[in-house]
Protein backbone atom coordinates (compact mmCIF):
# COMPACT_ATOMS: atom_id res chain seq x y z
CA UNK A 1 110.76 130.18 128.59
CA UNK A 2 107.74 127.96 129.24
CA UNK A 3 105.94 128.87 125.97
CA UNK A 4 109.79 128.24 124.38
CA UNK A 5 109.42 124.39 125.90
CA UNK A 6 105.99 123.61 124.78
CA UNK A 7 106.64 124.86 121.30
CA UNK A 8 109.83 122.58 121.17
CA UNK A 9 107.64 119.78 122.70
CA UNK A 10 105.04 120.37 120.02
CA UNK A 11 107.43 120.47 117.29
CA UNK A 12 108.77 116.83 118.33
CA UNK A 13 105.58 115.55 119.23
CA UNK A 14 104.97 116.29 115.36
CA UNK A 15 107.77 114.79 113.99
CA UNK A 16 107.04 111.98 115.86
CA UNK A 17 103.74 111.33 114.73
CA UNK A 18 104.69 111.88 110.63
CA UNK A 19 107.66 109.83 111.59
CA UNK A 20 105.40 106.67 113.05
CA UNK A 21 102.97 107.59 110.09
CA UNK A 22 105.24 107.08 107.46
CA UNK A 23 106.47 103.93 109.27
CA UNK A 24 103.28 102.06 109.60
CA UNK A 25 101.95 102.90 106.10
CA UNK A 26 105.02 101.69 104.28
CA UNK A 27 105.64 98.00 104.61
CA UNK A 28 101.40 97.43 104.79
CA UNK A 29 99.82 97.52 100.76
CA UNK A 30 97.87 100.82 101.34
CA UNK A 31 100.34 103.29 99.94
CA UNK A 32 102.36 105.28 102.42
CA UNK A 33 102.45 108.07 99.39
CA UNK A 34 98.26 108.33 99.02
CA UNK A 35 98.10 108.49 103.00
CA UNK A 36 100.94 111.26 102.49
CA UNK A 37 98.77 113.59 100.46
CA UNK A 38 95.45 112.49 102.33
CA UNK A 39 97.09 113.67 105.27
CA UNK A 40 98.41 117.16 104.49
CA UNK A 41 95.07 117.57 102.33
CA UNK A 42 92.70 117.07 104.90
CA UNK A 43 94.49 118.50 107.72
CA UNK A 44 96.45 121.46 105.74
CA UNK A 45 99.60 119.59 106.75
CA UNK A 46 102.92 121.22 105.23
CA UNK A 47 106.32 118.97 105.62
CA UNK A 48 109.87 121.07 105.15
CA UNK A 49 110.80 119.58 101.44
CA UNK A 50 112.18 116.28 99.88
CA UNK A 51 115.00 115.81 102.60
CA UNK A 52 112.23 115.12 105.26
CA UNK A 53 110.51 112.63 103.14
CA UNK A 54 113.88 110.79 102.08
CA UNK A 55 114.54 110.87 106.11
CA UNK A 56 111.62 109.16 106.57
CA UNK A 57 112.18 106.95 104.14
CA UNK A 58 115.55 105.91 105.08
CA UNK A 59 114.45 104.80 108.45
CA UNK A 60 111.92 102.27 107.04
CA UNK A 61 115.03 101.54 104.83
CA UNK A 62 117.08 100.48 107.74
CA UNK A 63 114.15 98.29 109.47
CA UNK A 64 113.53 96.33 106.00
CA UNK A 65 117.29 95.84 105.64
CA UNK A 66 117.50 94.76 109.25
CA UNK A 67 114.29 92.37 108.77
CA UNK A 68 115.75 90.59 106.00
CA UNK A 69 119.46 90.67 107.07
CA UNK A 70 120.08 87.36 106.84
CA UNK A 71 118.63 86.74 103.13
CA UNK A 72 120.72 89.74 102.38
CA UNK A 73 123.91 88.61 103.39
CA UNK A 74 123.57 84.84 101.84
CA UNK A 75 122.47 86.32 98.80
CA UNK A 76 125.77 88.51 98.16
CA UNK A 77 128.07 86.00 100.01
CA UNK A 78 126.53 83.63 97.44
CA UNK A 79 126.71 85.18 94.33
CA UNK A 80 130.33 85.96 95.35
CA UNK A 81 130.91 82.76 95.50
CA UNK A 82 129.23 81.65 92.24
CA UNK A 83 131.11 84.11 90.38
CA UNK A 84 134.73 84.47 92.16
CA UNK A 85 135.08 80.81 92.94
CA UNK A 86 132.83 79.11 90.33
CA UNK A 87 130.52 77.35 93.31
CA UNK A 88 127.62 75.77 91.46
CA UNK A 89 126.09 74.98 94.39
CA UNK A 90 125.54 78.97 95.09
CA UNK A 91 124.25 79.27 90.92
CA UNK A 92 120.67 79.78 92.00
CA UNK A 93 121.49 82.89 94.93
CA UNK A 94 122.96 84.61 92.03
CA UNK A 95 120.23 84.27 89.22
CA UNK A 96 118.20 85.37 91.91
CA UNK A 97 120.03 88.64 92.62
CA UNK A 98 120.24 88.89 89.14
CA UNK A 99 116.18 88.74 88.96
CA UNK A 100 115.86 91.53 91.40
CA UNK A 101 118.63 93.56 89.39
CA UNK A 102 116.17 92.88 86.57
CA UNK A 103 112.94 93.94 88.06
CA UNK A 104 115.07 97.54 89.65
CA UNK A 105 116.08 98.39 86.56
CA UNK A 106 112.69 98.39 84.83
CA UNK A 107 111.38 99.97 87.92
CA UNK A 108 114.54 102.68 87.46
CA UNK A 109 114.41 103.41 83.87
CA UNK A 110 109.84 104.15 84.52
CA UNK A 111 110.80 106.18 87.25
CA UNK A 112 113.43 109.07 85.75
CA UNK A 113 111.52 109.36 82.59
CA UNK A 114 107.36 109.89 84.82
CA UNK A 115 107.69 110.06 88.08
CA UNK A 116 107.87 113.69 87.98
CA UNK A 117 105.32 114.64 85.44
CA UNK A 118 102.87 111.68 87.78
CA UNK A 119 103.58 113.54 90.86
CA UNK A 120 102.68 116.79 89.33
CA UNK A 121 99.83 115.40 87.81
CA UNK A 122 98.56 112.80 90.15
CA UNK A 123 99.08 113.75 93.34
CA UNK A 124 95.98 114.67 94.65
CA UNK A 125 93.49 113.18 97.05
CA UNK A 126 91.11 111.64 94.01
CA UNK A 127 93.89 109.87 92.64
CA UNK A 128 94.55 108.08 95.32
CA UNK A 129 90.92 107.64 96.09
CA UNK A 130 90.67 105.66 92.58
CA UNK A 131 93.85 103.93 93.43
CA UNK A 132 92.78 102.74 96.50
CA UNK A 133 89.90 100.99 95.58
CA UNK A 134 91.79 99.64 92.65
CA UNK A 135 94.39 98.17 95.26
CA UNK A 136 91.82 96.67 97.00
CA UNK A 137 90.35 94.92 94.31
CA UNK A 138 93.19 93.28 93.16
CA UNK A 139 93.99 92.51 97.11
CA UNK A 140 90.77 90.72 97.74
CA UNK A 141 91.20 88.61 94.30
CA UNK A 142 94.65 87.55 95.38
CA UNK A 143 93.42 87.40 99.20
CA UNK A 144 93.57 83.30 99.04
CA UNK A 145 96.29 82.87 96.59
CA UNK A 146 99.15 80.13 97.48
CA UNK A 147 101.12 79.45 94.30
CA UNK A 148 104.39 76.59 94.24
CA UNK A 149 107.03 79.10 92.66
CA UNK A 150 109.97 78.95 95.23
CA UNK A 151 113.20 81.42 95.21
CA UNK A 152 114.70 79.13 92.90
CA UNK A 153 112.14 78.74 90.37
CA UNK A 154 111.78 82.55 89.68
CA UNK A 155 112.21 83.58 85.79
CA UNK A 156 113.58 86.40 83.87
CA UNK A 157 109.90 86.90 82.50
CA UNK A 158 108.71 86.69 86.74
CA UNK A 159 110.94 89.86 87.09
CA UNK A 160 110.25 91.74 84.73
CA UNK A 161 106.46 91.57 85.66
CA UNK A 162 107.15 92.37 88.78
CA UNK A 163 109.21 95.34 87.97
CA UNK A 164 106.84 96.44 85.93
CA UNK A 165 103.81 95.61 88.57
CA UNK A 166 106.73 98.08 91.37
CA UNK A 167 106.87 100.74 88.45
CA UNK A 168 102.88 101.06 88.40
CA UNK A 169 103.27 102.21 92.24
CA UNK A 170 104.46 105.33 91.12
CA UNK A 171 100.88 105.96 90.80
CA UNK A 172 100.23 107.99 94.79
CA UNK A 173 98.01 105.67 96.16
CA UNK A 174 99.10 102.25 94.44
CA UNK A 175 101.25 100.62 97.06
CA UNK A 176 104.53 99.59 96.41
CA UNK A 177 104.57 96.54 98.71
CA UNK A 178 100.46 95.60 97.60
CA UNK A 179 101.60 95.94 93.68
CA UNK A 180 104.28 93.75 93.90
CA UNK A 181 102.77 91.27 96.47
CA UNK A 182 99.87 90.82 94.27
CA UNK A 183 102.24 90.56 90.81
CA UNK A 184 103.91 87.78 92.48
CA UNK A 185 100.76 85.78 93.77
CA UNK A 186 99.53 86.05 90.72
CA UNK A 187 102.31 84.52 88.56
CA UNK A 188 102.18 81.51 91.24
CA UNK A 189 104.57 82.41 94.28
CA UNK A 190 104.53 81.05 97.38
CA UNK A 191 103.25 83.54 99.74
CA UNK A 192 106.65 83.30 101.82
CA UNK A 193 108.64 84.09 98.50
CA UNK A 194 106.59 86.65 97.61
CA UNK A 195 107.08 88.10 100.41
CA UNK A 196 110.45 87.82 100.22
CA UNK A 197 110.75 88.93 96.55
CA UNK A 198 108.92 92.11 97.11
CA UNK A 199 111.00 93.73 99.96
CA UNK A 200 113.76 92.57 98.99
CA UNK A 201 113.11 94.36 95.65
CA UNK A 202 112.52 97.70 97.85
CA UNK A 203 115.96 97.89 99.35
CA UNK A 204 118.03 98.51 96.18
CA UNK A 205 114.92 101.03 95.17
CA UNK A 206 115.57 102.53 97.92
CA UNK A 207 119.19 102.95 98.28
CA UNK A 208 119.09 104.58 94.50
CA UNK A 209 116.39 107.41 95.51
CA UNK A 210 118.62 108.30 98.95
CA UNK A 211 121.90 108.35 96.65
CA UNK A 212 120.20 110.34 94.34
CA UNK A 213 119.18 112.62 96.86
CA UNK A 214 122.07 113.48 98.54
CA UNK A 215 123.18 116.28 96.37
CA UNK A 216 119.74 118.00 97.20
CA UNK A 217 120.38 116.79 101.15
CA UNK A 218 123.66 118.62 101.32
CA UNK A 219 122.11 122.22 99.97
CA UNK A 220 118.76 121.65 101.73
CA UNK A 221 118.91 124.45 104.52
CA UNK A 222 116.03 123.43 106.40
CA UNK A 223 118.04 120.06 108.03
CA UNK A 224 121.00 121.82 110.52
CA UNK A 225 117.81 123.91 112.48
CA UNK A 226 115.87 120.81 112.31
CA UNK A 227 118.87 118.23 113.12
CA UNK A 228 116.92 116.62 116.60
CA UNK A 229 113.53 116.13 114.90
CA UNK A 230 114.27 114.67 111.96
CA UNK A 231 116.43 112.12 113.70
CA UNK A 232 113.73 111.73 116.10
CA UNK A 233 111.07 111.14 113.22
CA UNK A 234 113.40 108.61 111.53
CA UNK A 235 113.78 106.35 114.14
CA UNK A 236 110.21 106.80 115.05
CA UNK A 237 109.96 105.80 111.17
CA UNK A 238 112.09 102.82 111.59
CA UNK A 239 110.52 101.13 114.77
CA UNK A 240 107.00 101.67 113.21
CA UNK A 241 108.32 99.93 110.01
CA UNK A 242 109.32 97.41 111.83
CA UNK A 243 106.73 96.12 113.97
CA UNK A 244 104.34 96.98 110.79
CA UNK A 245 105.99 94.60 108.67
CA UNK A 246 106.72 91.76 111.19
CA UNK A 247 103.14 92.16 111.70
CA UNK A 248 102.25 92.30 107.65
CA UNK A 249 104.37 88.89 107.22
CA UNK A 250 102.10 87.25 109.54
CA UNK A 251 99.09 88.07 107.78
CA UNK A 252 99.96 86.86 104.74
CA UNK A 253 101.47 83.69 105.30
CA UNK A 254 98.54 83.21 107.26
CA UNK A 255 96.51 84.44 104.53
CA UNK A 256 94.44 87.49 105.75
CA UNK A 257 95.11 90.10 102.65
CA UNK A 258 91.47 90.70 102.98
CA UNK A 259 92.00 93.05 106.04
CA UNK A 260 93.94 94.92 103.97
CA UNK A 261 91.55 95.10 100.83
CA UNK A 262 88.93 96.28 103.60
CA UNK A 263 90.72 99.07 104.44
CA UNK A 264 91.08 99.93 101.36
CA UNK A 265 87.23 99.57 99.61
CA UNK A 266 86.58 101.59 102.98
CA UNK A 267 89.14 104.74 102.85
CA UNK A 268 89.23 104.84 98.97
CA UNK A 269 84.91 105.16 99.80
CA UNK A 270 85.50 107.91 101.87
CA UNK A 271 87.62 109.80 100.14
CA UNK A 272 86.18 109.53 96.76
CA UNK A 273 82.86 110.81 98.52
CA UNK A 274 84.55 113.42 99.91
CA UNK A 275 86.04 114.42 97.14
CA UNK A 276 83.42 114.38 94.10
């Protein structure tokens, strides 16, 4: 009975851990995918399928959406308004949603037709090695960056680089949040809309790969005996999300990407050592 107890205990503890992982790594530009495969590389780590993963996922979906609640909700209520009651006033919140429509769909369309021949072919702990140090380059150039492009000034031609920059993440060990971040500095945002911009962008990303999953969810047989722990690992997933990217929005409004391109000379380093 007492060797039944600790092996539960164990099992959690686990869960836990991956779930805080995942949470931590997402939000912050230093690829929560790369740290994914560094991690079950180096210590023989083996995670039950996709439906763990899209778990995990999810909860830093919820903490993002709960961050940036507020935007969320005056953007729709907006655009509503634009286009059910002809508000001009609210013509800006909807060319905006319409931007980030823009830059998911190029993101969308890159994804079905390579993500799965880049996973197959990418995913390994060189790759992201090589990607990391190329994140961290472009981090440290953009580390002092303060553009004048405000939510209303974004362009069509702003989103589609951006979608394009979100699309090049695809790459394990290119982060999402650091490719899009740095897209946007570099086309002149203001850190705060950058910011903005880029998780923003992640929620309707997100929400597509979790419908899309579903069908694969509802066949997987691994979540009924696994029910406690993977709720356990995605809300372990979504506080760690959380206080990582209320932390991360500091940093760069204050303007500190360089901690972040540190990290990333000095794993990438390692690894690539390592590895060759």
């Amino acid at each position: 009975m007492r060797l039944f107890f600790t092996q539960k205990l164990l099992t959690i503890m686990q869960y836990i851990i991956l779930g805080l992982f995942q949470g931590v790594t997402e939000p912050l530009p230093i690829s929560s995918s790369g740290h994914t495969i560094l991690l079950k590389d180096m210590f023989h780590i083996s995670t039950p399928g996709l439906s763990f993963e899209v778990i995990l996922h999810f909860g830093s979906l919820l903490a993002i959406i709960f961050i940036y609640r507020h935007d969320l909700i005056t953007i729709v209520h907006r655009s509503y308004l634009f286009v059910m009651k002809k508000d001009e006033t609210c013509r800006n919140s909807f060319f905006y949603l319409m931007h980030l429509l823009i830059a998911t769909t190029i993101t969308g369309v890159i994804g079905v037709f390579l993500e799965d021949s880049i996973s197959s072919q990418l995913a390994t702990s060189f790759t992201v090695a090589i990607a990391l140090l190329i994140t961290g380059l472009f981090l440290f150039h953009v580390r002092h960056k303060h553009g004048t492009k405000d939510d209303e000034q974004i362009t069509i031609k702003d989103a589609i680089i951006i979608g394009f920059a979100q699309a090049f993440a695809l790459i394990p060990g290119i982060s999402r949040s650091g490719a899009t971040l740095v897209a946007a500095l570099l086309i002149g945002f203001k850190r705060e809309a950058a910011l903005r911009f880029s998780f923003l962008l992640f929620i309707p990303v997100s929400v597509g790969i979790n419908i899309l999953s579903i069908p694969h969810m509802l066949t997987d047989t691994t979540i009924q005996p696994l029910f406690i722990p993977y709720v356990i690992a995605l809300l372990s997933a979504m506080f760690a999300t959380y206080l990582a990217l209320k932390w991360f929005q500091k940093m760069v409004i204050h303007g500190k990407l360089a901690v972040f391109s540190v990290y990333c000379f000095i794993v990438g380093t390692i690894v690539f050592i390592w590895k060759f």
